[in-house]
C-alpha atoms as a PDB file:
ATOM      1  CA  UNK A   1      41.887  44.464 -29.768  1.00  0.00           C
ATOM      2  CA  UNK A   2      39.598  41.917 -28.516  1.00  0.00           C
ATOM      3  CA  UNK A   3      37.288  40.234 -31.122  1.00  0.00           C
ATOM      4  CA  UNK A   4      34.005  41.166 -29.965  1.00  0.00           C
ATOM      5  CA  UNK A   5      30.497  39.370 -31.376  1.00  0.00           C
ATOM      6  CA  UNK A   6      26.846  40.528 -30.018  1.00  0.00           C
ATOM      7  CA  UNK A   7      24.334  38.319 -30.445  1.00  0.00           C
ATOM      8  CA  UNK A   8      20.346  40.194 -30.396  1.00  0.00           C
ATOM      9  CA  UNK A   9      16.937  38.435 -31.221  1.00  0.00           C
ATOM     10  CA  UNK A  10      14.489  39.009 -34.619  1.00  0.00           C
ATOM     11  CA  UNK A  11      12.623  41.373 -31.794  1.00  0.00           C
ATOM     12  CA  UNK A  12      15.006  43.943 -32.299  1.00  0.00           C
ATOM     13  CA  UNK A  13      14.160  44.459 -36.130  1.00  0.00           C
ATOM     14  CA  UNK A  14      17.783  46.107 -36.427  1.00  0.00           C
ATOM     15  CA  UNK A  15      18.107  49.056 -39.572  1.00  0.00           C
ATOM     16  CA  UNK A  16      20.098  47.696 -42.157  1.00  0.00           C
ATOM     17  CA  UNK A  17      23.440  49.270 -41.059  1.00  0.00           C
ATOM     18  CA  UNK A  18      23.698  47.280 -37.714  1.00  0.00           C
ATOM     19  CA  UNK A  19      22.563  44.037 -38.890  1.00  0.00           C
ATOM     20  CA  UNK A  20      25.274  43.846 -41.818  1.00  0.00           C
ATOM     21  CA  UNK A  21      27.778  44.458 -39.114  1.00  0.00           C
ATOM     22  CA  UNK A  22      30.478  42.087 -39.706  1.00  0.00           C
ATOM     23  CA  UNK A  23      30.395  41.593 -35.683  1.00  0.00           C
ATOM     24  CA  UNK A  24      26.129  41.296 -34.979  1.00  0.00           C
ATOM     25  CA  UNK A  25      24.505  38.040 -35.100  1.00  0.00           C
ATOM     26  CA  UNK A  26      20.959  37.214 -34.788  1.00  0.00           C
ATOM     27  CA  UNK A  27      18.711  34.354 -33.460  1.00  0.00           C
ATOM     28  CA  UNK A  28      14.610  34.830 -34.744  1.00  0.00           C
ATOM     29  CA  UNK A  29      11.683  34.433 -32.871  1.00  0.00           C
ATOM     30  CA  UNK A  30       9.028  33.145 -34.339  1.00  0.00           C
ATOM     31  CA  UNK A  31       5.361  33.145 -34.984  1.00  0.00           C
ATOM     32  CA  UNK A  32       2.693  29.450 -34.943  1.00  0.00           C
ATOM     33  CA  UNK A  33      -0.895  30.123 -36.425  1.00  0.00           C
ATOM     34  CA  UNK A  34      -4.165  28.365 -35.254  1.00  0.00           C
ATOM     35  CA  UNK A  35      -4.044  26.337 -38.634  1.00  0.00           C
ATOM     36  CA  UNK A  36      -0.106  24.774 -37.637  1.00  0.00           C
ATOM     37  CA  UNK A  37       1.885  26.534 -40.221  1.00  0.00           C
ATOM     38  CA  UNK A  38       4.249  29.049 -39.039  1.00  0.00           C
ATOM     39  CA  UNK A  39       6.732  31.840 -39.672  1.00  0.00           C
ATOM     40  CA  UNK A  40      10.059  33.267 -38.277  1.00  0.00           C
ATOM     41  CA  UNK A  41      10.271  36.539 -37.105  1.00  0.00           C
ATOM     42  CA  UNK A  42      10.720  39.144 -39.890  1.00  0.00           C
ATOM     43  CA  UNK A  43      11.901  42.522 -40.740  1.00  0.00           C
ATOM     44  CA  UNK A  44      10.944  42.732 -44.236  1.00  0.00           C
ATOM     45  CA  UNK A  45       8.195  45.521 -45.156  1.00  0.00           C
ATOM     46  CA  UNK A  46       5.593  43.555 -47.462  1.00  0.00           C
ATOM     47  CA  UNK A  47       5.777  40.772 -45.380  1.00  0.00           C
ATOM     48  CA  UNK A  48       5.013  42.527 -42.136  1.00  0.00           C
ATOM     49  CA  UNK A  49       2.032  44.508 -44.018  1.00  0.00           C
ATOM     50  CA  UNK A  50       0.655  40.946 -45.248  1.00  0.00           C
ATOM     51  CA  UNK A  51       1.153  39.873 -41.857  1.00  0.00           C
ATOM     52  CA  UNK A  52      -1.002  42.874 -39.922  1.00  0.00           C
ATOM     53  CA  UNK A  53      -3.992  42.668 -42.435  1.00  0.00           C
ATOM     54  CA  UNK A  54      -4.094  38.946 -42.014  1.00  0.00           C
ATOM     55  CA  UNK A  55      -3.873  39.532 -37.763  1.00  0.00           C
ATOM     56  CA  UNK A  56      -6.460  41.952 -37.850  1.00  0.00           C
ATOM     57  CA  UNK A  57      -9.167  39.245 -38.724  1.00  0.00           C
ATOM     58  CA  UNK A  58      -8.046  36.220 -36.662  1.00  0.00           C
ATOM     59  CA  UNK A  59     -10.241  34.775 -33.979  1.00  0.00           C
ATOM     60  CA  UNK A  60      -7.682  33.227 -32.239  1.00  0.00           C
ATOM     61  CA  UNK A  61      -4.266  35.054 -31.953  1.00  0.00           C
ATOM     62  CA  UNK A  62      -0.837  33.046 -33.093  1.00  0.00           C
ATOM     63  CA  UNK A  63       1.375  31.348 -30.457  1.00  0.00           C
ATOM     64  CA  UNK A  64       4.762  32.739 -30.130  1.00  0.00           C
ATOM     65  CA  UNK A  65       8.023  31.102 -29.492  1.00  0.00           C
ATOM     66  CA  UNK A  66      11.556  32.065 -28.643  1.00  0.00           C
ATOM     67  CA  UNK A  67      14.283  30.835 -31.146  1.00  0.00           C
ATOM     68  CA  UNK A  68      15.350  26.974 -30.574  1.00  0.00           C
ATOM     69  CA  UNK A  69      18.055  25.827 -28.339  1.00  0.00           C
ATOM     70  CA  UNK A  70      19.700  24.496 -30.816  1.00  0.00           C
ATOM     71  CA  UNK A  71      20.452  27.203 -32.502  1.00  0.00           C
ATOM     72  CA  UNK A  72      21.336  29.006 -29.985  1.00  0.00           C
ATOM     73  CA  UNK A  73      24.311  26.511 -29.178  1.00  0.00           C
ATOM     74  CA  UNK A  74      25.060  26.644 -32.847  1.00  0.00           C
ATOM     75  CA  UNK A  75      25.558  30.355 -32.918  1.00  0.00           C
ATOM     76  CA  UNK A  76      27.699  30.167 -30.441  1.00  0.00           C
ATOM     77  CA  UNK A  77      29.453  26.959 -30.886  1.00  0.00           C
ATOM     78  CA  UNK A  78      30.343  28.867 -34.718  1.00  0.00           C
ATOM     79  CA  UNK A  79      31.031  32.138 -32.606  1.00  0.00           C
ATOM     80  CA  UNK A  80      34.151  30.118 -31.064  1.00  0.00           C
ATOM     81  CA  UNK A  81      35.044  28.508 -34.187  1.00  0.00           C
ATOM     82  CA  UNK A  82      35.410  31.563 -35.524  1.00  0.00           C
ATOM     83  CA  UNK A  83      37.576  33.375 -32.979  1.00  0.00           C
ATOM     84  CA  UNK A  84      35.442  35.575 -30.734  1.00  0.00           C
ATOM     85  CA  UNK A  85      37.042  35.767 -27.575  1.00  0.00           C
ATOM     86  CA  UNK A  86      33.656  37.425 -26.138  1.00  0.00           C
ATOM     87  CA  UNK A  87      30.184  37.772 -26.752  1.00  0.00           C
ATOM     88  CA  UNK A  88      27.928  40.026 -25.767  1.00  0.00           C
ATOM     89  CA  UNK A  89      24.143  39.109 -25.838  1.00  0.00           C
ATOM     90  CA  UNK A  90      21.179  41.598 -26.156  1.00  0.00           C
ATOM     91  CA  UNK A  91      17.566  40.320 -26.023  1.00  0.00           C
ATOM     92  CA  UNK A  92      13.905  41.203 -25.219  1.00  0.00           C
ATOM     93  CA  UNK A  93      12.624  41.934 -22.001  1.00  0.00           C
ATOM     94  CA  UNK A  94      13.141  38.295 -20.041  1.00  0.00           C
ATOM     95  CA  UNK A  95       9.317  39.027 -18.767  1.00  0.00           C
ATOM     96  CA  UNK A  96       8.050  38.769 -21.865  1.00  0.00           C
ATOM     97  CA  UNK A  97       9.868  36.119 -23.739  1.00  0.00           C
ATOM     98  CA  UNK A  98      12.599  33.318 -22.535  1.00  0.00           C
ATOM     99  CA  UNK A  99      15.056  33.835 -24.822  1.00  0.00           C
ATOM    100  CA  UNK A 100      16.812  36.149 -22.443  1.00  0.00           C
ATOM    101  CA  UNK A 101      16.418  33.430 -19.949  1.00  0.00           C
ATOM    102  CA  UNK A 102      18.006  30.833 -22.898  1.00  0.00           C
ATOM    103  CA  UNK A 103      20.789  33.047 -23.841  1.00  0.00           C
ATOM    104  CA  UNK A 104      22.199  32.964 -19.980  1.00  0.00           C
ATOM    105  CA  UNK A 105      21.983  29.064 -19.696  1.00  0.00           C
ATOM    106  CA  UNK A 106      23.575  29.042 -23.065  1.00  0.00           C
ATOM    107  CA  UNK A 107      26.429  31.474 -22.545  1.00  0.00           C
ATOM    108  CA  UNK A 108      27.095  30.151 -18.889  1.00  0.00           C
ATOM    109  CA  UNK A 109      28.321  27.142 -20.474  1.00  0.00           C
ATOM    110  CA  UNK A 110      30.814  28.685 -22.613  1.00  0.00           C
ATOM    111  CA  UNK A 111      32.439  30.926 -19.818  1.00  0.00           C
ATOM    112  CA  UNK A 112      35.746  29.478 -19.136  1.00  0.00           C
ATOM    113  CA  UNK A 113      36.097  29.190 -23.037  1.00  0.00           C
ATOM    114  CA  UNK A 114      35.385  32.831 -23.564  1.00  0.00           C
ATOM    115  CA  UNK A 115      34.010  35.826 -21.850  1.00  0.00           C
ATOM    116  CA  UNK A 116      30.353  36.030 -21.771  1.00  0.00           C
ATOM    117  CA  UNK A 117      27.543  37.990 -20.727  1.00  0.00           C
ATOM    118  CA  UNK A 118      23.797  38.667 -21.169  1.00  0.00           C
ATOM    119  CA  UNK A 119      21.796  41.861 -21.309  1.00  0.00           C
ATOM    120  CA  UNK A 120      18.160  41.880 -20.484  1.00  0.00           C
ATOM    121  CA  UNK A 121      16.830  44.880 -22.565  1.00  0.00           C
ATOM    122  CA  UNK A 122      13.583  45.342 -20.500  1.00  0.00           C
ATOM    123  CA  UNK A 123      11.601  46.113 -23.636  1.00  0.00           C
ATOM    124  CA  UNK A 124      11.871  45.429 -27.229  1.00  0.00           C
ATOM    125  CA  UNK A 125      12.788  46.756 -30.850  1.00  0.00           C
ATOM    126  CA  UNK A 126      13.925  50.270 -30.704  1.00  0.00           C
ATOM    127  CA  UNK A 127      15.608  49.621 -27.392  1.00  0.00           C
ATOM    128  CA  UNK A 128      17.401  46.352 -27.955  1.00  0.00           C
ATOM    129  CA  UNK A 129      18.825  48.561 -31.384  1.00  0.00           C
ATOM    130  CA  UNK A 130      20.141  51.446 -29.238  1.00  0.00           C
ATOM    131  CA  UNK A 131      21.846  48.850 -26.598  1.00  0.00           C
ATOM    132  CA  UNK A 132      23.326  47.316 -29.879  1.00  0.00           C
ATOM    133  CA  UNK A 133      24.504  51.001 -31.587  1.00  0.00           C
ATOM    134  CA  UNK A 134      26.115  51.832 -28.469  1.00  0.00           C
ATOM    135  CA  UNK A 135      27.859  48.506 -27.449  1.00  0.00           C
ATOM    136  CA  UNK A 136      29.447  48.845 -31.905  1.00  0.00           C
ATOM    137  CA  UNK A 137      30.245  52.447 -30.630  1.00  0.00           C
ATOM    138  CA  UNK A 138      32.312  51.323 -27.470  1.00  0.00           C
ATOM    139  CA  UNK A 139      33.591  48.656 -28.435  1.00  0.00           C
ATOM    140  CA  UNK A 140      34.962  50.640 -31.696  1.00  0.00           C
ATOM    141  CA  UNK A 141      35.992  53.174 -28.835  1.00  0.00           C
ATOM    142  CA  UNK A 142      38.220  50.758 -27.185  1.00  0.00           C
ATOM    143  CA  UNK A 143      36.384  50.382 -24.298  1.00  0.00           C
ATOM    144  CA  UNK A 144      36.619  47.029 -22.375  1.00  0.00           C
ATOM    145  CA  UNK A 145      34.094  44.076 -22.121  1.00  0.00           C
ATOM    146  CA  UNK A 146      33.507  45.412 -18.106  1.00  0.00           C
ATOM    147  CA  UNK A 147      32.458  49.151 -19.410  1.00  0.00           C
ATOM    148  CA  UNK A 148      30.331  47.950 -21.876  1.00  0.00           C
ATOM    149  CA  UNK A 149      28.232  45.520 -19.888  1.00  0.00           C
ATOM    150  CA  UNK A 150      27.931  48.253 -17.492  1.00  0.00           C
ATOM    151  CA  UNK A 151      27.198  50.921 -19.822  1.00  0.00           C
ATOM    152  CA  UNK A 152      24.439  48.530 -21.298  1.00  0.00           C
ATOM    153  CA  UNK A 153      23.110  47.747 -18.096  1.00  0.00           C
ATOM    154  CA  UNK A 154      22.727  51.648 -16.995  1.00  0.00           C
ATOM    155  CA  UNK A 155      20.821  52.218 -20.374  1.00  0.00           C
ATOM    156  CA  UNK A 156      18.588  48.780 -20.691  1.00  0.00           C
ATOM    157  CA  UNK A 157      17.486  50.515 -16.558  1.00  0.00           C
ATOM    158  CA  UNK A 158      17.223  54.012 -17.438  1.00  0.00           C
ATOM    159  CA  UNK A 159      15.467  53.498 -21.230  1.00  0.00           C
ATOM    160  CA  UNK A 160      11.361  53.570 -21.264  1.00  0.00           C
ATOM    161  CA  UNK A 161       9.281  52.615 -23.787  1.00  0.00           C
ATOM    162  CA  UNK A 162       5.406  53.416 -23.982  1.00  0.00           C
ATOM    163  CA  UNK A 163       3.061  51.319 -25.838  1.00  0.00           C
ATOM    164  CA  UNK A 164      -0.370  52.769 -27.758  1.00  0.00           C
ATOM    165  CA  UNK A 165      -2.954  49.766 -28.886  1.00  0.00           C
ATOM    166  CA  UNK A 166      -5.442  50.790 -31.250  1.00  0.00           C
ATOM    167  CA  UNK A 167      -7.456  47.449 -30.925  1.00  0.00           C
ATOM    168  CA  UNK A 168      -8.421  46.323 -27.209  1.00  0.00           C
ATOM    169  CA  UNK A 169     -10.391  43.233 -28.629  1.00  0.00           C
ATOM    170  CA  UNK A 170      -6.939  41.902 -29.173  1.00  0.00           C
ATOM    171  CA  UNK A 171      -5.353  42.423 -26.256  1.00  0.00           C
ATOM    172  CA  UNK A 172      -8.781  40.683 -24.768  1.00  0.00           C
ATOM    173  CA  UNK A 173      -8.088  37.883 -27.066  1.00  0.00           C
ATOM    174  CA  UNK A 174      -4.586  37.066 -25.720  1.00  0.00           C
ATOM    175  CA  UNK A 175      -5.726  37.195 -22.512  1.00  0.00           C
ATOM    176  CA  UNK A 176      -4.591  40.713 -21.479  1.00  0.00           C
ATOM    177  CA  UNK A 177      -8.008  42.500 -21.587  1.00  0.00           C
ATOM    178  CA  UNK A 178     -11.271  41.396 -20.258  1.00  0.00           C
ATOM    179  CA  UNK A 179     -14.098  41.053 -22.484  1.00  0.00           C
ATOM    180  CA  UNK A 180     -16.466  43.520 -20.427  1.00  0.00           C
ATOM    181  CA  UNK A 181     -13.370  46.451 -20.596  1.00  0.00           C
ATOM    182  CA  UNK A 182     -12.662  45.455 -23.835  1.00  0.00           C
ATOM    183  CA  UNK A 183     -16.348  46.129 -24.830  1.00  0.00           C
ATOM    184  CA  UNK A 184     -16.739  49.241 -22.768  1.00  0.00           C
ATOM    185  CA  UNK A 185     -13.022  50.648 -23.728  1.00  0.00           C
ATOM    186  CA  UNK A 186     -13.706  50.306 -27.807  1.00  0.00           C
ATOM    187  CA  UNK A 187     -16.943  52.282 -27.473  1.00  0.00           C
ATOM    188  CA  UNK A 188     -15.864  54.869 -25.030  1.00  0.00           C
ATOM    189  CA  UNK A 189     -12.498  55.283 -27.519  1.00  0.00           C
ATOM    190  CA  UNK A 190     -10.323  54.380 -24.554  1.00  0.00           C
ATOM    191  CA  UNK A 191      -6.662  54.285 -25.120  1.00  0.00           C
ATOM    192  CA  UNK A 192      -4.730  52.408 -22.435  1.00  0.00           C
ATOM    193  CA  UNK A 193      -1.277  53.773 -22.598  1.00  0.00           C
ATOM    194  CA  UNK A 194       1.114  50.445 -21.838  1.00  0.00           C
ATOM    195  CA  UNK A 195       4.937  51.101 -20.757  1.00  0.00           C
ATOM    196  CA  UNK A 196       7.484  48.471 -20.135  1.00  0.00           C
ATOM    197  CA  UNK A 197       7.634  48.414 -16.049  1.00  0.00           C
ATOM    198  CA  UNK A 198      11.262  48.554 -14.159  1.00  0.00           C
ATOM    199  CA  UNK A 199      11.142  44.670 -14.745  1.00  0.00           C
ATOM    200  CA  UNK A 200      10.285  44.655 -18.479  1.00  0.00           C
ATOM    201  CA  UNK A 201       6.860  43.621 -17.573  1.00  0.00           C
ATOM    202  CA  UNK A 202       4.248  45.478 -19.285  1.00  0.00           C
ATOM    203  CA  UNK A 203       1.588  47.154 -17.409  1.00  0.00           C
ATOM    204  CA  UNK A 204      -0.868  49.740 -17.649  1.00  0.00           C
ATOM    205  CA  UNK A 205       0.841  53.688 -17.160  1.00  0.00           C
ATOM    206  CA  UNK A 206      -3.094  55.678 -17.630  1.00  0.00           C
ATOM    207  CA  UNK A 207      -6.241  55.476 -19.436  1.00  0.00           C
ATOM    208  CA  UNK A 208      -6.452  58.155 -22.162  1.00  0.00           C
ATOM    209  CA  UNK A 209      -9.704  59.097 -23.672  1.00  0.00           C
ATOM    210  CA  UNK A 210      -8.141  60.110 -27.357  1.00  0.00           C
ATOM    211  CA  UNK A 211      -5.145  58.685 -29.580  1.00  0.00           C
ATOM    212  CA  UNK A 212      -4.283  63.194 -30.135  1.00  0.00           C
ATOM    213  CA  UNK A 213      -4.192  63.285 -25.804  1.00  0.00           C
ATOM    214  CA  UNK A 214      -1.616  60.081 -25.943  1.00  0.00           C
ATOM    215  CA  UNK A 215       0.777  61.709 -28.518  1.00  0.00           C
ATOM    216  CA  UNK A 216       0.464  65.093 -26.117  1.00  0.00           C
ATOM    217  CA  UNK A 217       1.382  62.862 -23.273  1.00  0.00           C
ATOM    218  CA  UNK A 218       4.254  61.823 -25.235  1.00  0.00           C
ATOM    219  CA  UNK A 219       5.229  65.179 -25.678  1.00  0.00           C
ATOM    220  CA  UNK A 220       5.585  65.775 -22.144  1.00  0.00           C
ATOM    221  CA  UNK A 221       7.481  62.605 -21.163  1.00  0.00           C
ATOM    222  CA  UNK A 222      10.057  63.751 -23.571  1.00  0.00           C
ATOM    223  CA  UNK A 223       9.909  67.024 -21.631  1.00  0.00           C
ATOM    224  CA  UNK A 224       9.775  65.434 -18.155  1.00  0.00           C
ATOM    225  CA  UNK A 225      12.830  63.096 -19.267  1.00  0.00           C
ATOM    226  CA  UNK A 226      15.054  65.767 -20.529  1.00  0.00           C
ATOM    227  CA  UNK A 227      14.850  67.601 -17.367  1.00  0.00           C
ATOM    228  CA  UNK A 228      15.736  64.458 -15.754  1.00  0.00           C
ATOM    229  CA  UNK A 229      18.870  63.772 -18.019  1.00  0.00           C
ATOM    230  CA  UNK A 230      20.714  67.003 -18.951  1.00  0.00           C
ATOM    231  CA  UNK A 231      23.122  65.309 -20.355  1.00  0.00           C
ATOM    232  CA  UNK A 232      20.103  64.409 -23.374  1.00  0.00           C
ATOM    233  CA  UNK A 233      18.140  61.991 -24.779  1.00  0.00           C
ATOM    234  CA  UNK A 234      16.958  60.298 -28.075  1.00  0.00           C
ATOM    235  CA  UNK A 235      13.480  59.601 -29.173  1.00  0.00           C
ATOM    236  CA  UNK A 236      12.371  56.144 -31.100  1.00  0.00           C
ATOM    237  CA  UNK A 237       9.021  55.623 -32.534  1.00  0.00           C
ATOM    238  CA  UNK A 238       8.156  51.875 -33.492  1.00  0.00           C
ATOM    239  CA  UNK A 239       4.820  50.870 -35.014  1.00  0.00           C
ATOM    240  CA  UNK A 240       2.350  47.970 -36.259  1.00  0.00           C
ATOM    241  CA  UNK A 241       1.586  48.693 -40.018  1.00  0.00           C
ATOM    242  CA  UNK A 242       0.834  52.751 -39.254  1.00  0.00           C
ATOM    243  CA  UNK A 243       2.847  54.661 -40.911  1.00  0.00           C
ATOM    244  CA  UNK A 244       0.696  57.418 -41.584  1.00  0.00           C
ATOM    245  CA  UNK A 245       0.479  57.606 -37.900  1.00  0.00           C
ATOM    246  CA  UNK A 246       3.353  57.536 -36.995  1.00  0.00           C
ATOM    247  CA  UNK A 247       4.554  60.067 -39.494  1.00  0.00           C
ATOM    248  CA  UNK A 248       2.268  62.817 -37.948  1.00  0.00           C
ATOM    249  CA  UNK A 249       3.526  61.368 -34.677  1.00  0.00           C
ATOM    250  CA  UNK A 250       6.848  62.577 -35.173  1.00  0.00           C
ATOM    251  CA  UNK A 251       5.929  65.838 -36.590  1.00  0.00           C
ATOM    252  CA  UNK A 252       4.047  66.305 -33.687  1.00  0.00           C
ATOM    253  CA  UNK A 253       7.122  65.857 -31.358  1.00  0.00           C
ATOM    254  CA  UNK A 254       9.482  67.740 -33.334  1.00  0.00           C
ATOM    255  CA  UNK A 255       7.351  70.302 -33.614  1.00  0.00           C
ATOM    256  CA  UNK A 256       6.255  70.289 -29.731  1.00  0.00           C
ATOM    257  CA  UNK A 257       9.634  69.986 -28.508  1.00  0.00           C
ATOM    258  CA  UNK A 258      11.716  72.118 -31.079  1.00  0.00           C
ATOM    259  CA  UNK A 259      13.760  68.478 -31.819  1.00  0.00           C
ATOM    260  CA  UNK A 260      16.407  69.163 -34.170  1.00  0.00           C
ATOM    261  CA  UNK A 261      17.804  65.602 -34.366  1.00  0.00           C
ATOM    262  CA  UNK A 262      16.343  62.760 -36.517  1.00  0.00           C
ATOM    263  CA  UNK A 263      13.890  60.329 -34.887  1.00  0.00           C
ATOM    264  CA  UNK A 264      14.469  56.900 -35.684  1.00  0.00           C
ATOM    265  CA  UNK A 265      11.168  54.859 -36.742  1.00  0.00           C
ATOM    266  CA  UNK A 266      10.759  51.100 -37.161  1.00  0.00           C
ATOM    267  CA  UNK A 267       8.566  47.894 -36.896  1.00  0.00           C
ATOM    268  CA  UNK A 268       7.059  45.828 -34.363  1.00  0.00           C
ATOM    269  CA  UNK A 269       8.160  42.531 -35.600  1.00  0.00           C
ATOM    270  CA  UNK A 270       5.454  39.712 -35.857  1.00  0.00           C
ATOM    271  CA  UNK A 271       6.052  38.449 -32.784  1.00  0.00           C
ATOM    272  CA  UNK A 272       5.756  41.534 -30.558  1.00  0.00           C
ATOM    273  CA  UNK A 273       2.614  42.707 -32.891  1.00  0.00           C
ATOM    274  CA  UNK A 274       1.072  39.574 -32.178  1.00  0.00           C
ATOM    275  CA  UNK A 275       0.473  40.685 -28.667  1.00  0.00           C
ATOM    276  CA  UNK A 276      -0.119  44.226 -29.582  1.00  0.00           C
ATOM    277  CA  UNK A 277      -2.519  44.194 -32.582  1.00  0.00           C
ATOM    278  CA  UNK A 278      -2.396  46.398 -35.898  1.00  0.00           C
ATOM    279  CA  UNK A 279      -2.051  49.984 -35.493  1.00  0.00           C
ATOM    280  CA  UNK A 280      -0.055  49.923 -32.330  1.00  0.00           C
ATOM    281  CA  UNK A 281       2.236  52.697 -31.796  1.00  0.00           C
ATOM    282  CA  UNK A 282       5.613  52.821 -29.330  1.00  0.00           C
ATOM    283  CA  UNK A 283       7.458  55.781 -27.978  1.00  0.00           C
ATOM    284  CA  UNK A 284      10.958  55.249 -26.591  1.00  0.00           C
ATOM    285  CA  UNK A 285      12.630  57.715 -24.964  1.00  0.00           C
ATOM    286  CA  UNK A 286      16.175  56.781 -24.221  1.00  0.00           C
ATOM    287  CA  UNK A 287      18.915  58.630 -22.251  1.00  0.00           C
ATOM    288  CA  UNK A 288      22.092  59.209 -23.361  1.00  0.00           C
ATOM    289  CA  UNK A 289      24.683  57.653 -20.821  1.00  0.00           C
ATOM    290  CA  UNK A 290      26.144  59.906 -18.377  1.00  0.00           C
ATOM    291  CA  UNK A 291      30.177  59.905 -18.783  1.00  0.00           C
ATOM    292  CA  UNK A 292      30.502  58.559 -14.515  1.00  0.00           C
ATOM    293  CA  UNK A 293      28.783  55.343 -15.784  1.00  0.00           C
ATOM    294  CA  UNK A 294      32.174  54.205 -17.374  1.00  0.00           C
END
């Protein structure tokens, strides 16, 4: 069998049982405050509850930055050394960040070496982690390096996540907001519901008056989707330091949609939070892929 390694970004915030995979590697984002000190990307708990507290009183928001080139050519240049005959990368949305961008003029230069390719996930965190489950599951299937990339690609197009953003003032502070809607939006107790467009850009999907009316939207996406793929889908939730939220969240959707299956929950790493604020809330909804993809 081909030795297979899959390279993702700190974005991702993998669970613990795909980031001890003897076969997943990781490159970190990483997070420069107003003051010059800075931080990588991180998946740890306390860290990312320090983090959100101290975010929720800055004036001006951190830079981010994608993971060095370096280190990039590192990673790989070790991948070789090591005996991977392929690798298969898996990043955040390439409108959002360049390491997507990075990891194709990285890879292209290892291609008559070994077989490479690059996935743009068009979103972030609980997406990236189901491209990376289901590449492990293939490629533990058998499946070739062709299938997968296609399989991938089908799922990174089909796979939507919504965004919730409990503080407008920060997205008016990175420059995503005015100040007059920012103003007008906190006291009215707008809530504009963000998705990850066709592109991976992230735009604007409505303009909900309540955070209750954006969960019940939720629940009929997740209707509306598994109408559109019989075949079934899974539900993520990600969040910025609200789990209380987020817990009623998902009762909300079991409950709504009679969901049997576990919902998987995680955090918005530093450097997608940045952008988002504390108290952000994602929904993912993400198809399973249909058996005439591969």
């Amino acid at each position: 069998m081909m030795k297979i390694a899959i390279i993702t970004d700190s974005t991702a915030v993998l669970p613990e049982e795909i980031a001890g995979h003897p076969d997943v590697y990781q490159v970190n984002l990483s997070v420069q405050f107003p003051d010059g000190s800075s931080m990588e990307d991180t998946s740890d708990s306390a860290t990312l509850r320090k983090f959100y507290q101290e975010l929720e009183g800055m004036e001006v928001l951190p830079r981010t930055s994608q993971p060095p080139l370096g280190a990039y050519y590192e990673l790989v240049d070790a991948l070789i050394a090591a005996g991977y005959e392929a690798i298969l990368a898996v990043h955040l949305s390439g409108n959002i960040s360049g390491t997507f961008s990075t990891a194709q003029t990285v890879l292209a230069e290892y291609s008559e070496q070994v077989k490479v390719h690059a996935i743009d996930s068009k979103a972030a965190s609980v997406v990236m982690t189901a491209l990376i489950r289901e590449a492990i599951r293939l490629f533990e299937a058998g499946e070739t390096f062709e299938n997968v990339i296609l399989a991938l690609e089908w799922l990174a197009e089909h796979s939507t996540v919504y965004l919730m953003v409990e503080d407008l003032m920060n997205l008016q502070k990175g420059g995503r907001l005015s100040m007059g809607s920012a103003v007008v939006g906190q006291f009215l107790k707008i809530r504009p519901l963000l998705y990850f467009d066709e592109v991976g850009s992230i735009q604007v999907f409505e303009k909900i008056r309540t955070n209750r009316k954006v969960y019940q939207r939720w629940v009929e996406l997740a209707q509306e989707a598994l109408k559109t793929y019989p075949q079934g889908i899974e539900i993520k939730l990600a969040h910025a330091a609200a789990e209380e939220d987020i817990q009623q969240i998902e009762a909300l959707l079991k409950e709504a949609l009679v969901w049997q299956d576990s919902i998987e929950v995680a955090y918005l790493s530093p450097v997608i939070g940045t952008h988002t604020g504390k108290g952000a809330k994602g929904f993912a909804i993400i198809p399973q892929i249909p058996s005439k993809i591969i």
